[in-house]
Protein backbone atom coordinates (compact mmCIF):
# COMPACT_ATOMS: atom_id res chain seq x y z
CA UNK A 1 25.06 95.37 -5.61
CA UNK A 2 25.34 97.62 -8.29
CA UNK A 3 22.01 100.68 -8.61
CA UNK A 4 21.72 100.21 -12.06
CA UNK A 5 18.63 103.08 -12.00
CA UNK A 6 20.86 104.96 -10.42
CA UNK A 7 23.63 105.07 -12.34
CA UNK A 8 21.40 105.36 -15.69
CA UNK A 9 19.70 108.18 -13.99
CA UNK A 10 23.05 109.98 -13.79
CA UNK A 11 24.15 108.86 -17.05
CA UNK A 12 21.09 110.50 -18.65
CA UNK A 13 21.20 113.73 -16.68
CA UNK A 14 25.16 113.88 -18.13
CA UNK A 15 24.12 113.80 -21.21
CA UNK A 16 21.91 116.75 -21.20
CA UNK A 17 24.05 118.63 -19.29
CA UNK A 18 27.48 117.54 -21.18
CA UNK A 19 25.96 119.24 -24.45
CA UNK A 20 25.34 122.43 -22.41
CA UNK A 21 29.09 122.46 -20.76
CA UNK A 22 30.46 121.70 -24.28
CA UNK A 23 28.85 124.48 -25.84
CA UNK A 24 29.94 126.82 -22.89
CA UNK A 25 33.76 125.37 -23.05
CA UNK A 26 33.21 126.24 -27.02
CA UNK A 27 32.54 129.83 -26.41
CA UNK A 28 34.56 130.14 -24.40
CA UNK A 29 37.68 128.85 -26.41
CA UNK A 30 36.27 131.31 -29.22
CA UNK A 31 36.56 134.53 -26.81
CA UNK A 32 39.67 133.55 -25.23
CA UNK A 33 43.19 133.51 -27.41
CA UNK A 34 45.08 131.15 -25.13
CA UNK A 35 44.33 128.07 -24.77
CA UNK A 36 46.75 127.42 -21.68
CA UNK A 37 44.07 126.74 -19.29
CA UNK A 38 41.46 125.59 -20.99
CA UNK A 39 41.99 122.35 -19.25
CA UNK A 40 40.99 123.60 -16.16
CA UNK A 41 38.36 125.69 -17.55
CA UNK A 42 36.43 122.91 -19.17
CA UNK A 43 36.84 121.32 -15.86
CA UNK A 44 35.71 123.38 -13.29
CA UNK A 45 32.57 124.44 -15.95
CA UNK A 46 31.63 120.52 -16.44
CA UNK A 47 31.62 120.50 -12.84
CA UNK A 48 30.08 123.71 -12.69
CA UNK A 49 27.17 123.15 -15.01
CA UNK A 50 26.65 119.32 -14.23
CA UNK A 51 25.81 120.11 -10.66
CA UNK A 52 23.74 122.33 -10.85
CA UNK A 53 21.67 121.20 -13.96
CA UNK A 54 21.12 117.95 -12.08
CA UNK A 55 20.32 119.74 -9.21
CA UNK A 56 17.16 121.64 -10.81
CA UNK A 57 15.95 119.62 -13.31
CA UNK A 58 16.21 116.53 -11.37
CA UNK A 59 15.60 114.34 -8.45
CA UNK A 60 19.20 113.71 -7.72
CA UNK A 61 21.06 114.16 -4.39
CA UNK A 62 24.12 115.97 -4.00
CA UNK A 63 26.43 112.87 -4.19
CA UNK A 64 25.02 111.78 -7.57
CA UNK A 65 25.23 115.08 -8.81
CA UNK A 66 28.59 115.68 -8.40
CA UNK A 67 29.10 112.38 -10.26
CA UNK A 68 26.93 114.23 -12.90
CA UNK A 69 29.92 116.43 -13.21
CA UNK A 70 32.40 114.62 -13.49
CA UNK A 71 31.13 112.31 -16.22
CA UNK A 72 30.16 115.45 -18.17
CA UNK A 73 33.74 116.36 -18.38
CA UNK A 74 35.10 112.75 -19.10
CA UNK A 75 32.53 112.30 -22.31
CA UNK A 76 28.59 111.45 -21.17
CA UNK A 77 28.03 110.03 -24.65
CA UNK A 78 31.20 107.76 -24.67
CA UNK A 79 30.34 106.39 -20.91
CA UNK A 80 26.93 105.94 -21.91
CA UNK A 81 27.78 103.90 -24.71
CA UNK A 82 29.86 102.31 -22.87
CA UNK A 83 27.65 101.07 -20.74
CA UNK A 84 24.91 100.00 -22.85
CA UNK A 85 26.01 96.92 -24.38
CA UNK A 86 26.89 96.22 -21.32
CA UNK A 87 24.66 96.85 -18.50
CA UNK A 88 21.84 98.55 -19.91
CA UNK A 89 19.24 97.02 -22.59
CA UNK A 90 20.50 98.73 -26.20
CA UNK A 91 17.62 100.80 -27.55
CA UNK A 92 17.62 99.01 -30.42
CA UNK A 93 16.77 95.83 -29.32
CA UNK A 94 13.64 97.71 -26.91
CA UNK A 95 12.28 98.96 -30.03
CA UNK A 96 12.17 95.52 -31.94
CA UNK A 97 8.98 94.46 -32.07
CA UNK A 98 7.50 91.30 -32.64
CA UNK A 99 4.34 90.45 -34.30
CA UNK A 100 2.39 87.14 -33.79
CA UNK A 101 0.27 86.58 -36.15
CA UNK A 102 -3.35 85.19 -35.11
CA UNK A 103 -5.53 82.79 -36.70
CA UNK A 104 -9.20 83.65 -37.19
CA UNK A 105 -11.22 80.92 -35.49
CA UNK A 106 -14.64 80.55 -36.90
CA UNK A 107 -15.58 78.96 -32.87
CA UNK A 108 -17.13 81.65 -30.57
């Protein structure tokens, strides 16, 4: 059975942390003049930052966050959307709204 709270849970918390790592990995190619390693450096700071922003600014466990991690360095925004056409309900049909329109009886 797949946790599909779960998984949105950690899909969410990528996110947020994914835009911090990328910023990081950005400064960080700025400093630096090679670029030899950057692979591993974008790595171990995705890791890096995805465990430990999941780890104090939510309820995750240790397991999840370390899959926090490791999304944030494949792409959160690409896995989320991704998934949301496929598991998840798209935003865009939650905020659809229908109106019914009701007619004024004159019987009370």
């Amino acid at each position: 059975m797949l946790l599909v709270n779960a998984l949105k849970n950690v899909l969410i918390v990528s996110l947020a942390s994914s835009i911090i790592s990328t910023s990081l990995i950005q400064r960080i190619k700025e400093e630096k003049c090679t670029t030899k390693y950057i692979c591993f450096y974008s790595f171990f700071i995705s890791i890096s930052v995805g465990i430990l922003f999941s780890l104090c600014f939510s309820d995750l466990n240790i397991v999840y966050s370390l899959w926090v991690g490791l999304i944030s360095f494949i792409g959160a925004d690409g896995v989320y959307k991704l998934f949301e056409d496929k598991i998840f309900m798209s935003n865009s049909s939650i905020n659809n709204v229908i109106n019914i329109d009701r007619e004024e009886s004159d019987e009370l």
